[in-house]
PDB file of N, CA and C in Angstrom:
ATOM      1  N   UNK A   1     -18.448   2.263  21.984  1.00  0.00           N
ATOM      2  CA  UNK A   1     -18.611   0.933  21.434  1.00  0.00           C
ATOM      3  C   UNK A   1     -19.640   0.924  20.314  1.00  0.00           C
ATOM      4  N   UNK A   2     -20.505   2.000  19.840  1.00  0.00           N
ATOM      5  CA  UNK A   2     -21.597   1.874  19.483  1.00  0.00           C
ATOM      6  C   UNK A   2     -21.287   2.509  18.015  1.00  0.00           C
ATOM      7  N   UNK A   3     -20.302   3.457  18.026  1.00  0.00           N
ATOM      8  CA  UNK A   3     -19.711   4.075  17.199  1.00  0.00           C
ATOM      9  C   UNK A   3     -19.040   2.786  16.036  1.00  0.00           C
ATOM     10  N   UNK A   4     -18.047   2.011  16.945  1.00  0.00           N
ATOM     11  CA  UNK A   4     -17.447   0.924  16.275  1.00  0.00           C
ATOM     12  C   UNK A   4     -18.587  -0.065  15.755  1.00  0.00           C
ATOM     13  N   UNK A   5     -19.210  -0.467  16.320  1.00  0.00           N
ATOM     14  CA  UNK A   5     -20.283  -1.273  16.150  1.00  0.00           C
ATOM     15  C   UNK A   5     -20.942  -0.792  14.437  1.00  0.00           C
ATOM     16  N   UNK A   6     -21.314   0.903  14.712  1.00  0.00           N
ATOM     17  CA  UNK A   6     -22.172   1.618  13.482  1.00  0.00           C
ATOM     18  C   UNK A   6     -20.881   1.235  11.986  1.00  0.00           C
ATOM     19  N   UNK A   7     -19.803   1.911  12.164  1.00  0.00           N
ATOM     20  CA  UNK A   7     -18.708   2.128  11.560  1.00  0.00           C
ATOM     21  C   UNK A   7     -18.695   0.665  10.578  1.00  0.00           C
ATOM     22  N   UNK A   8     -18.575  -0.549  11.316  1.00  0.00           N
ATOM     23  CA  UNK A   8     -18.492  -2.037  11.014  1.00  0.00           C
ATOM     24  C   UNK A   8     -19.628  -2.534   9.832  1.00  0.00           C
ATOM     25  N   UNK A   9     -20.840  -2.126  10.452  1.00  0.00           N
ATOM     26  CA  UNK A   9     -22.072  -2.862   9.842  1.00  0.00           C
ATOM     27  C   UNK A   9     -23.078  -1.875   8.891  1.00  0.00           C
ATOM     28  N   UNK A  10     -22.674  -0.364   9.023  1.00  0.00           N
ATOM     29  CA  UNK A  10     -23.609   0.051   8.019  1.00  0.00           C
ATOM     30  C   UNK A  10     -23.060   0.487   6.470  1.00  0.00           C
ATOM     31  N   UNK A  11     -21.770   0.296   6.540  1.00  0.00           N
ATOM     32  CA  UNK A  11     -21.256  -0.040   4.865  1.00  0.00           C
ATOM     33  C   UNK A  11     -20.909  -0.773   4.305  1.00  0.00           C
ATOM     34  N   UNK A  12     -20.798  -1.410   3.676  1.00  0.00           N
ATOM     35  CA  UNK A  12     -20.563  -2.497   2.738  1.00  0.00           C
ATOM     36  C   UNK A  12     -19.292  -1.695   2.047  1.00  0.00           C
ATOM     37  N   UNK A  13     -19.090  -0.479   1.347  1.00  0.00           N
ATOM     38  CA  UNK A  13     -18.142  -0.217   0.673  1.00  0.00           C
ATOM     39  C   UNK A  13     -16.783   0.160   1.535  1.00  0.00           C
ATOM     40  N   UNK A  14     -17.551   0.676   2.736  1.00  0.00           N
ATOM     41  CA  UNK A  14     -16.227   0.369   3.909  1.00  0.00           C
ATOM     42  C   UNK A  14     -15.801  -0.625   4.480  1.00  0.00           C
ATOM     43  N   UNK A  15     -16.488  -1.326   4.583  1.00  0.00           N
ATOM     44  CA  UNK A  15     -16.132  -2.840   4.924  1.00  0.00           C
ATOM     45  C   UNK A  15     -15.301  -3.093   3.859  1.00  0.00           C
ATOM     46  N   UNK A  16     -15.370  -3.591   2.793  1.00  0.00           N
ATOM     47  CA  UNK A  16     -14.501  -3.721   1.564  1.00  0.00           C
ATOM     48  C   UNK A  16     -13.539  -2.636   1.619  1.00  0.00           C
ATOM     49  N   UNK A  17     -13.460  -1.586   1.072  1.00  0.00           N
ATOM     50  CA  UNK A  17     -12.295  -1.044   1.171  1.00  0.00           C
ATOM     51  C   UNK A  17     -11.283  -1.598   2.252  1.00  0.00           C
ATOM     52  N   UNK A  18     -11.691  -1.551   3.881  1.00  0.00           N
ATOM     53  CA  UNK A  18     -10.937  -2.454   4.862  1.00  0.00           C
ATOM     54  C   UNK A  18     -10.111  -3.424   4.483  1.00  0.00           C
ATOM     55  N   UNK A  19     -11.307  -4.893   3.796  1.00  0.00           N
ATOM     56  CA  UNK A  19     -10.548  -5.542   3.938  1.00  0.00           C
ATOM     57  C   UNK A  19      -9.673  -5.596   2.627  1.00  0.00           C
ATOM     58  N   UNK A  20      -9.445  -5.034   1.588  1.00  0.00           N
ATOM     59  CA  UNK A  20      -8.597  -4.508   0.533  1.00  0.00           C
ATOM     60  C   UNK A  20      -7.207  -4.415   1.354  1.00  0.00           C
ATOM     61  N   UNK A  21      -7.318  -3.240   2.059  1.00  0.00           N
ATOM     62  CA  UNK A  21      -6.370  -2.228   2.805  1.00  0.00           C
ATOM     63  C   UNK A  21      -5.592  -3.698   3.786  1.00  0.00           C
ATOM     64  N   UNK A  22      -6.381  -4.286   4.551  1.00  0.00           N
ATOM     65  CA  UNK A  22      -5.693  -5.423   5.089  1.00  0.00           C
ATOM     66  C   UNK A  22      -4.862  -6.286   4.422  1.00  0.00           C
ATOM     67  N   UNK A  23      -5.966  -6.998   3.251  1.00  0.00           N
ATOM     68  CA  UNK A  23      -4.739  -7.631   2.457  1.00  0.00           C
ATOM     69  C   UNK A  23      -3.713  -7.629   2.093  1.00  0.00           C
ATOM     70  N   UNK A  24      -3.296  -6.134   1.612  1.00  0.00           N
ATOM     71  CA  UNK A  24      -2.328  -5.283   1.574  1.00  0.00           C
ATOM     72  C   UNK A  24      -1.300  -5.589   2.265  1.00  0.00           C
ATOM     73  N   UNK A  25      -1.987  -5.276   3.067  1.00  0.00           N
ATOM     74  CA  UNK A  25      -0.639  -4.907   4.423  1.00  0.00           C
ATOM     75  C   UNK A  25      -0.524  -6.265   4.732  1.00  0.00           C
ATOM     76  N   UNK A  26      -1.674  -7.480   5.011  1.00  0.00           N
ATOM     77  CA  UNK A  26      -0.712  -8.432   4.932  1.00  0.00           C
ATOM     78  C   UNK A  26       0.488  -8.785   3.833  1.00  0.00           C
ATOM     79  N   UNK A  27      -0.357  -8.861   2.874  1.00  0.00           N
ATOM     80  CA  UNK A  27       0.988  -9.256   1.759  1.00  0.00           C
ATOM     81  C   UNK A  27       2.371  -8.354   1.662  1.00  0.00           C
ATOM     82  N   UNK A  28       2.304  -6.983   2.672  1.00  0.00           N
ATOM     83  CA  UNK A  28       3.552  -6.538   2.555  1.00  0.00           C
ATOM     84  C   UNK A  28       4.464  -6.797   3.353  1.00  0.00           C
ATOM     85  N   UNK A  29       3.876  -7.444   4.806  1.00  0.00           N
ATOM     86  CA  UNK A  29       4.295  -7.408   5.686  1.00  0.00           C
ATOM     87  C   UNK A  29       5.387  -9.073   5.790  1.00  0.00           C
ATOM     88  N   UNK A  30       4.145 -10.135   5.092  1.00  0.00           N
ATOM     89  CA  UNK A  30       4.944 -11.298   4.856  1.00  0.00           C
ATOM     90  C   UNK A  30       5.018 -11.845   3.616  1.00  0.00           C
ATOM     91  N   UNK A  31       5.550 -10.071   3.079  1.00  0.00           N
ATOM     92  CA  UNK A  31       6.014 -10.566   1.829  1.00  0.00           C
ATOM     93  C   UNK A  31       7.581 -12.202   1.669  1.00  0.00           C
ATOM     94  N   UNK A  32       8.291 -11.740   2.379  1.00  0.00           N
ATOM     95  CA  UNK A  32       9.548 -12.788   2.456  1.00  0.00           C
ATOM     96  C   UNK A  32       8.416 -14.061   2.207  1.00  0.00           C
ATOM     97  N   UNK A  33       7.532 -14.715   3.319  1.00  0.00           N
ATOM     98  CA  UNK A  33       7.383 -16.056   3.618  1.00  0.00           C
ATOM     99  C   UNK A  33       6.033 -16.130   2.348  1.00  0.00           C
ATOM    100  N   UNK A  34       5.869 -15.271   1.630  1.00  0.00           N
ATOM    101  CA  UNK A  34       4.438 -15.064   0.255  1.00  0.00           C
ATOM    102  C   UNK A  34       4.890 -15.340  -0.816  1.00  0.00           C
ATOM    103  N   UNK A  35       6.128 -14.843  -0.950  1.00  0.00           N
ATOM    104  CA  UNK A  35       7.171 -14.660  -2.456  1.00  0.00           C
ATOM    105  C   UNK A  35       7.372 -16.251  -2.700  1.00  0.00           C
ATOM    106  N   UNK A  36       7.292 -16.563  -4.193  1.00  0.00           N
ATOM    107  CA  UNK A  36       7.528 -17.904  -4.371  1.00  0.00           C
ATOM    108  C   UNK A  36       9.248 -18.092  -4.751  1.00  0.00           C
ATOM    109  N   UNK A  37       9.813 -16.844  -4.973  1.00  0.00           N
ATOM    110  CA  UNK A  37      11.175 -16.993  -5.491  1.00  0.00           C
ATOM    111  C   UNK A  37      11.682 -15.002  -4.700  1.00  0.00           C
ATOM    112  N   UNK A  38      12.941 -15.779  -4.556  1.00  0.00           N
ATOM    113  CA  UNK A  38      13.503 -13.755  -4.322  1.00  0.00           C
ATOM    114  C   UNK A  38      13.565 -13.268  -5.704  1.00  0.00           C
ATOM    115  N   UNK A  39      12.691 -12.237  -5.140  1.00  0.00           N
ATOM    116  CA  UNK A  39      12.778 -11.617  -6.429  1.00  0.00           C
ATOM    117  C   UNK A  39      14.014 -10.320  -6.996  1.00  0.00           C
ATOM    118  N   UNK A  40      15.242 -10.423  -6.557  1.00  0.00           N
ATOM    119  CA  UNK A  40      16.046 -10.015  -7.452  1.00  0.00           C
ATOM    120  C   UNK A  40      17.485 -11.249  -8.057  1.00  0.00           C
ATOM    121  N   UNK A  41      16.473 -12.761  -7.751  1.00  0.00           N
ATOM    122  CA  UNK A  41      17.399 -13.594  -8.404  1.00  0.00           C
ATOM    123  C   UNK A  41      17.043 -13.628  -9.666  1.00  0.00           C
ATOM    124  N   UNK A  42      18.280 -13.925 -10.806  1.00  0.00           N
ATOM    125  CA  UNK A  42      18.081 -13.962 -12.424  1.00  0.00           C
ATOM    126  C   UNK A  42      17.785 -15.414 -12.590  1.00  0.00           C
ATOM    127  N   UNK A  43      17.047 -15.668 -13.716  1.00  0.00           N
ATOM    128  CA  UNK A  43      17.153 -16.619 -14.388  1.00  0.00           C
ATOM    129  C   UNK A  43      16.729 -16.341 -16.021  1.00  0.00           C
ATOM    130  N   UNK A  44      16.370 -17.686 -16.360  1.00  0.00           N
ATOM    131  CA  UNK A  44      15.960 -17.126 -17.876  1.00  0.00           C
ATOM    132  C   UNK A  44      15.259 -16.572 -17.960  1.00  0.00           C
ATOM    133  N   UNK A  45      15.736 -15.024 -19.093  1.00  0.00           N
ATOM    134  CA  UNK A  45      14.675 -13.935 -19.193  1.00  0.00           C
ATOM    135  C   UNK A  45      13.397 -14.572 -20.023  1.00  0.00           C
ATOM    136  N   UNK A  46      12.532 -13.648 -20.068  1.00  0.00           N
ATOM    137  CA  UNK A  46      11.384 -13.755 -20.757  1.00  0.00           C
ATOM    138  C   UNK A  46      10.653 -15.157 -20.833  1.00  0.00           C
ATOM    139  N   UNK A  47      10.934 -15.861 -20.202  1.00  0.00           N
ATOM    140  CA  UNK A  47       9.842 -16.906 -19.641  1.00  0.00           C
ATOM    141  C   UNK A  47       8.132 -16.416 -19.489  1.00  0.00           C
ATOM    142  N   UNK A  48       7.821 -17.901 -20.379  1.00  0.00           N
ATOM    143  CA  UNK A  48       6.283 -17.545 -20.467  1.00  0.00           C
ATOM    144  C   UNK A  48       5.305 -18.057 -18.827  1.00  0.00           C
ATOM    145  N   UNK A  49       4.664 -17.542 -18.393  1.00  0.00           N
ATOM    146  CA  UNK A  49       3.741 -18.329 -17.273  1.00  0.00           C
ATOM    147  C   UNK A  49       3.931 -19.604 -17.416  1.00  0.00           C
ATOM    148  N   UNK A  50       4.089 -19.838 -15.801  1.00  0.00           N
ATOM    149  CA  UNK A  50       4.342 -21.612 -16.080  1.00  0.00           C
ATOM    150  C   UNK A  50       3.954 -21.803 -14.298  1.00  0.00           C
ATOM    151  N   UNK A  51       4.222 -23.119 -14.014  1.00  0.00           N
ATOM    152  CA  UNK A  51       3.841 -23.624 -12.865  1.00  0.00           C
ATOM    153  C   UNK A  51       5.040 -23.442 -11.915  1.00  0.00           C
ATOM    154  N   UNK A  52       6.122 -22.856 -12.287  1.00  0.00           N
ATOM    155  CA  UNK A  52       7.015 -22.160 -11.548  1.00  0.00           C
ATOM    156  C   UNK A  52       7.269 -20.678 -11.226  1.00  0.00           C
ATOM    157  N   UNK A  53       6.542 -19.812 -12.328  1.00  0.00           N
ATOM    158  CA  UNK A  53       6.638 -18.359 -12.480  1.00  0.00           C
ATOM    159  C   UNK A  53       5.242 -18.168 -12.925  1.00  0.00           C
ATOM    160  N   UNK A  54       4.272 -18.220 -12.002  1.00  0.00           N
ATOM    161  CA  UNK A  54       2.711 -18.117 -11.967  1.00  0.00           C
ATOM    162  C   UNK A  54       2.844 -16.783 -13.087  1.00  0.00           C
ATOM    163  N   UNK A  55       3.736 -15.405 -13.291  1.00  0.00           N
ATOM    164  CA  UNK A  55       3.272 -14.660 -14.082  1.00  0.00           C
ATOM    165  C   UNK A  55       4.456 -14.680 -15.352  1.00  0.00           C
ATOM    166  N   UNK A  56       5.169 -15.125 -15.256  1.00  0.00           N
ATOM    167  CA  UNK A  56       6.441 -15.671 -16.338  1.00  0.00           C
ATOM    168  C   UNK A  56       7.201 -14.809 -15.136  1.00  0.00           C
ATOM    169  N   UNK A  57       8.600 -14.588 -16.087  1.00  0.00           N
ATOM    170  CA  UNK A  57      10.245 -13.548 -15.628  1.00  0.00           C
ATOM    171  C   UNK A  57       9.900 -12.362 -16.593  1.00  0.00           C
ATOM    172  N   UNK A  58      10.638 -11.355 -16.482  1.00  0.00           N
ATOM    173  CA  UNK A  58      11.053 -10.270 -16.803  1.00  0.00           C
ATOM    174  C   UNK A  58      12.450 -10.242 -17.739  1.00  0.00           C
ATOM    175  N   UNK A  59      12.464  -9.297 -18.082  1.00  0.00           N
ATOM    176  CA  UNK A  59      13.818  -8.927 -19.133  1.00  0.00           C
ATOM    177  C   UNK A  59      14.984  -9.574 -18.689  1.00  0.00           C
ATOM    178  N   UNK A  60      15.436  -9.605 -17.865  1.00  0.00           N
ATOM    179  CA  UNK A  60      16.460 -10.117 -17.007  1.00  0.00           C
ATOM    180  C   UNK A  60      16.544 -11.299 -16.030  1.00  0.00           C
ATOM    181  N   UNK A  61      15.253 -11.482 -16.214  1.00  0.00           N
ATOM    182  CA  UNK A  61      14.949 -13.334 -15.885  1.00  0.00           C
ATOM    183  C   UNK A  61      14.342 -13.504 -14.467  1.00  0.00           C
ATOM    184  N   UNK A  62      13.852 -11.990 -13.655  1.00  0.00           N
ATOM    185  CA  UNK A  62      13.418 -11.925 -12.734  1.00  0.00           C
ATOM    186  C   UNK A  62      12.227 -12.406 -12.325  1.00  0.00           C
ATOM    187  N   UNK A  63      11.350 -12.952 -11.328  1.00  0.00           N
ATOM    188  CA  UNK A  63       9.989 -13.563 -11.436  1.00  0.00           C
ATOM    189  C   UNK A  63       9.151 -12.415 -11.224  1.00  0.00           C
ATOM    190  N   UNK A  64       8.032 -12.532 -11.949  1.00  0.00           N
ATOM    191  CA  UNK A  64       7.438 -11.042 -11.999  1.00  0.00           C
ATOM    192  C   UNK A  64       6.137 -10.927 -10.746  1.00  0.00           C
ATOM    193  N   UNK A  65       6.066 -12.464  -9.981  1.00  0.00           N
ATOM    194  CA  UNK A  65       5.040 -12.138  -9.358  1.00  0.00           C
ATOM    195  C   UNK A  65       5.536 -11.640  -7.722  1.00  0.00           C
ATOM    196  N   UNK A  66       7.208 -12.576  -7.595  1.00  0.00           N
ATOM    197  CA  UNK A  66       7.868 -12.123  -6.285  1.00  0.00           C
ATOM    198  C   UNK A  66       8.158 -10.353  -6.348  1.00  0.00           C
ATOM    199  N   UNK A  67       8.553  -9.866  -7.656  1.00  0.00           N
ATOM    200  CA  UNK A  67       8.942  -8.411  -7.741  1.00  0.00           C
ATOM    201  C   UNK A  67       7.335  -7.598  -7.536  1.00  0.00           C
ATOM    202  N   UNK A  68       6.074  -8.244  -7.470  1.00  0.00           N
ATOM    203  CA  UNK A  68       4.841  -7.248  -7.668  1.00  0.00           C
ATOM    204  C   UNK A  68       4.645  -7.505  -6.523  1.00  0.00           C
ATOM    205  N   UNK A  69       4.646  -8.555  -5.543  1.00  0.00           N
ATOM    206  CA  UNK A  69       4.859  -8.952  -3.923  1.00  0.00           C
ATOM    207  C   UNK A  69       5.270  -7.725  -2.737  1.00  0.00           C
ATOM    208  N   UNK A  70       7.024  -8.086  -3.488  1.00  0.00           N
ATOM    209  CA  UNK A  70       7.312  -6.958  -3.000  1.00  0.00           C
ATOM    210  C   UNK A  70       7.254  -5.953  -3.216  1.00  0.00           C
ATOM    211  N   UNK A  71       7.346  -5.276  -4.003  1.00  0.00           N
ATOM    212  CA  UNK A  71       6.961  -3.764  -4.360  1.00  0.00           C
ATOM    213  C   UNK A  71       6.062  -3.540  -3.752  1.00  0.00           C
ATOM    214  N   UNK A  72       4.627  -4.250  -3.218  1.00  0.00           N
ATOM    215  CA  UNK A  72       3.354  -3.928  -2.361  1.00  0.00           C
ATOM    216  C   UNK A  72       3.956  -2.833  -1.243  1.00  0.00           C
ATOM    217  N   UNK A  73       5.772  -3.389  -0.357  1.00  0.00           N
ATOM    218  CA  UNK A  73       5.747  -2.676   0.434  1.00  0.00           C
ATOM    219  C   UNK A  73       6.565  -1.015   0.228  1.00  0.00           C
ATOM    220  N   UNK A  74       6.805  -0.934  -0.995  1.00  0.00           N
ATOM    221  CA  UNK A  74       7.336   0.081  -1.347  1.00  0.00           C
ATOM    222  C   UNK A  74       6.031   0.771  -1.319  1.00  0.00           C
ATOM    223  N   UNK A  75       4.620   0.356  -2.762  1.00  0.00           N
ATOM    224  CA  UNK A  75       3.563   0.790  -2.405  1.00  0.00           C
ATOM    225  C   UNK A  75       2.699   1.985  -1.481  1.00  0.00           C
ATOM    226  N   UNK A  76       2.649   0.620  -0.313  1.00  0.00           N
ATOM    227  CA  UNK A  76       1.856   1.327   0.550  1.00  0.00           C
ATOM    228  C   UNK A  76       3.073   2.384   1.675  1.00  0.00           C
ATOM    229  N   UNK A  77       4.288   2.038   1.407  1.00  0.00           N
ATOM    230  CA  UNK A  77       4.842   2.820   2.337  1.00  0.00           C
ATOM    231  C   UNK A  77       4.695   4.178   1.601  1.00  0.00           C
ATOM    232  N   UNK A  78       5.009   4.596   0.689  1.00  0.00           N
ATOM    233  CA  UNK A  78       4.483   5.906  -0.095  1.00  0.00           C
ATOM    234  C   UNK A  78       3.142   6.271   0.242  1.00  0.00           C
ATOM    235  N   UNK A  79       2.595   5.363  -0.092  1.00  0.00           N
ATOM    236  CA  UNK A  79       0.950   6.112   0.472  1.00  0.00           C
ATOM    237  C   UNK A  79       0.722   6.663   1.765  1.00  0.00           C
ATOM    238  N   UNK A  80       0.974   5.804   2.780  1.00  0.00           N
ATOM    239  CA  UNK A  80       1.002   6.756   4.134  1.00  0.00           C
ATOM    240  C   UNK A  80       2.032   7.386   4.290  1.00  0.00           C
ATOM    241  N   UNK A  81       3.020   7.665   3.734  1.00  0.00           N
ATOM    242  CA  UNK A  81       4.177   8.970   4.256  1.00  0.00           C
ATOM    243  C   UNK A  81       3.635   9.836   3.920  1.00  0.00           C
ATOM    244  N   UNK A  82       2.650   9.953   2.344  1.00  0.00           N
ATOM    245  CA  UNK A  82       2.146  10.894   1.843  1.00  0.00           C
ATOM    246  C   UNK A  82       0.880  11.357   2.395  1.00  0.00           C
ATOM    247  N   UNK A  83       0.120  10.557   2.666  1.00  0.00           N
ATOM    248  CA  UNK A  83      -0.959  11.000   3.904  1.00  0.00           C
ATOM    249  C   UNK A  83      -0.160  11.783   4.895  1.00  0.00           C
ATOM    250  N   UNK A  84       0.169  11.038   5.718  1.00  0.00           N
ATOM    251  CA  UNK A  84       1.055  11.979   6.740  1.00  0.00           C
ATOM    252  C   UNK A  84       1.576  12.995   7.042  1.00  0.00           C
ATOM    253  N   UNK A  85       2.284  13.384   5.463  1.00  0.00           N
ATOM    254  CA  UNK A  85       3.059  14.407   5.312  1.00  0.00           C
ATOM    255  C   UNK A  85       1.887  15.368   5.140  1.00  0.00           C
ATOM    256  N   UNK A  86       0.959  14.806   4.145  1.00  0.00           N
ATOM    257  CA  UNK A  86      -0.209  15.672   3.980  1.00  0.00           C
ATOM    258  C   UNK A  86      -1.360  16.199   5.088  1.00  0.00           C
ATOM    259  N   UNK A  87      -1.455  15.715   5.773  1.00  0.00           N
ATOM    260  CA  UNK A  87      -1.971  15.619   7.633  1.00  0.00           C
ATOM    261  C   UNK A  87      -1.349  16.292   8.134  1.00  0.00           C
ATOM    262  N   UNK A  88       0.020  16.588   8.738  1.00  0.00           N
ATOM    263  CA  UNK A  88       0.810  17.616   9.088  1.00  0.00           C
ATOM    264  C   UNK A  88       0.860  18.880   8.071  1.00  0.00           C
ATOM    265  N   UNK A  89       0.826  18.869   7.089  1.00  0.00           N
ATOM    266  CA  UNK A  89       1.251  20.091   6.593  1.00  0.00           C
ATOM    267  C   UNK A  89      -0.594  20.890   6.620  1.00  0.00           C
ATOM    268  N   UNK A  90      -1.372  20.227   6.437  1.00  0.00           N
ATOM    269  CA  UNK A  90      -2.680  20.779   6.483  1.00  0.00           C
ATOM    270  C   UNK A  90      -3.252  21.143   7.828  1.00  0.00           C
ATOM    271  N   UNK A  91      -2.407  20.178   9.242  1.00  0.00           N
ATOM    272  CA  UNK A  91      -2.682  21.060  10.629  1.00  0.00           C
ATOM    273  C   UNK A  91      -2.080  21.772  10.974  1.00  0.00           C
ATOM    274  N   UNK A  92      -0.790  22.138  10.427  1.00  0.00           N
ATOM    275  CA  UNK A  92       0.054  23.415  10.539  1.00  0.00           C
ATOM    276  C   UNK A  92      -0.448  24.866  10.187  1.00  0.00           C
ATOM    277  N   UNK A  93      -0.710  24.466   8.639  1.00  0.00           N
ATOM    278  CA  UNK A  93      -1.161  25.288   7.982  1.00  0.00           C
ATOM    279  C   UNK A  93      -2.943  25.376   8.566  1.00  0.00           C
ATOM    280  N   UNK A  94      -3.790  25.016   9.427  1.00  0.00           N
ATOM    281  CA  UNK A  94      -5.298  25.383   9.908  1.00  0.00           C
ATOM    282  C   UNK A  94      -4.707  26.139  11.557  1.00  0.00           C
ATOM    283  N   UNK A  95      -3.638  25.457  12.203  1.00  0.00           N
ATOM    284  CA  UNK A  95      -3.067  25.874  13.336  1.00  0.00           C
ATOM    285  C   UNK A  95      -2.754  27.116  13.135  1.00  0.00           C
ATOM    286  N   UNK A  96      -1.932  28.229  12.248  1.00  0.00           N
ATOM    287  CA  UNK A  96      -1.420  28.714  11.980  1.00  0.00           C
ATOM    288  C   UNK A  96      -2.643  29.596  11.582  1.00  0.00           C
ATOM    289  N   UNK A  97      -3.329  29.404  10.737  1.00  0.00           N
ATOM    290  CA  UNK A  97      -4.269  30.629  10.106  1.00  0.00           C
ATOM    291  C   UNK A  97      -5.766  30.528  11.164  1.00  0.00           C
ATOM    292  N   UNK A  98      -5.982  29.773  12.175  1.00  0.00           N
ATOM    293  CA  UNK A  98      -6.833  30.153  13.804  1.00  0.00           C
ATOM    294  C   UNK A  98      -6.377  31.219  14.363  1.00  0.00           C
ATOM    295  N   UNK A  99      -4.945  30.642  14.608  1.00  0.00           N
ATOM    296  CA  UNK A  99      -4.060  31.543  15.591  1.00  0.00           C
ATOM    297  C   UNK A  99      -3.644  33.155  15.308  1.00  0.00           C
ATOM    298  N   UNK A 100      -3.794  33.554  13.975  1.00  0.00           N
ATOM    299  CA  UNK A 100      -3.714  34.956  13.356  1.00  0.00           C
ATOM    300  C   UNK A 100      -4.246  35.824  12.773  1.00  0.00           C
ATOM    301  N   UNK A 101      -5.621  34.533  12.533  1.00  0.00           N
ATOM    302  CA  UNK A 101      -6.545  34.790  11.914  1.00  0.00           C
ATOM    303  C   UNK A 101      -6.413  36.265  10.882  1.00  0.00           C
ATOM    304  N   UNK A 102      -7.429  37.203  10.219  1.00  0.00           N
ATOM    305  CA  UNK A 102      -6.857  38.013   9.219  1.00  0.00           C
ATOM    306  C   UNK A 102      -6.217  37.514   7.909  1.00  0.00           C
ATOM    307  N   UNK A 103      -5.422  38.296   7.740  1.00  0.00           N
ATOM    308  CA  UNK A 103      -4.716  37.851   6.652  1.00  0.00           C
ATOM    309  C   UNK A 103      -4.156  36.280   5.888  1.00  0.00           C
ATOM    310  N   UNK A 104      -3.608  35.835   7.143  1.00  0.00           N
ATOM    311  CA  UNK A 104      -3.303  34.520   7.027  1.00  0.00           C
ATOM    312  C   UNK A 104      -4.518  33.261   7.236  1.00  0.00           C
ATOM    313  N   UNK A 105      -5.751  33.618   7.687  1.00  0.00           N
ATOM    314  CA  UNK A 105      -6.963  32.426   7.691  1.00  0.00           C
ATOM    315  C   UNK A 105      -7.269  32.896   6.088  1.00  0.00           C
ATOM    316  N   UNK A 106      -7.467  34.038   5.704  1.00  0.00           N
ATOM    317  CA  UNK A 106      -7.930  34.348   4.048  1.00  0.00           C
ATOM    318  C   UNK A 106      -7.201  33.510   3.193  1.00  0.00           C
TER     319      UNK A 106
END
């Protein structure tokens, strides 16, 4: 408990990073009920910012803030597969050069 406790209150830049990382994941998670429009409906392209398209449309008349919404969960899903993948392949590869040590720990 004391660990969590330390972890919580003696950084400030971890604390922030956290709640970054949260936001995140909220906004990816409810992206649907966040999005002000679906974002692969068309309308008029190239629309300037307005009180309907907080960042204007896109080439094809898409709203650019529902398409940056969602994409959050494309985003972060790349980031942790790539952790992951990178986590496994680096305990394989420390598993592997313990166990034979010699040639293969070099």
């Amino acid at each position: 408990m004391d660990t969590i406790k330390y972890l919580l209150t003696h950084s400030r830049l971890r604390l922030t990073g956290l709640f970054i990382l949260s936001l995140f994941l909220a906004l990816a998670i409810f992206a649907p009920l966040i999005a002000p429009h679906d974002p692969w409906e068309t309308r008029e392209p190239y629309q300037p910012p307005s009180q309907e398209h907080y960042l204007g449309t896109n080439d094809i008349g898409q709203d650019i803030l529902s398409e940056l919404i969602y994409a959050s969960r494309v985003s972060l899903t790349i980031g942790f597969m790539a952790g992951l993948i990178s986590v496994f392949i680096g305990a394989t590869l420390g598993m592997l050069a313990g166990y034979y040590r010699g040639g293969v720990e070099s």
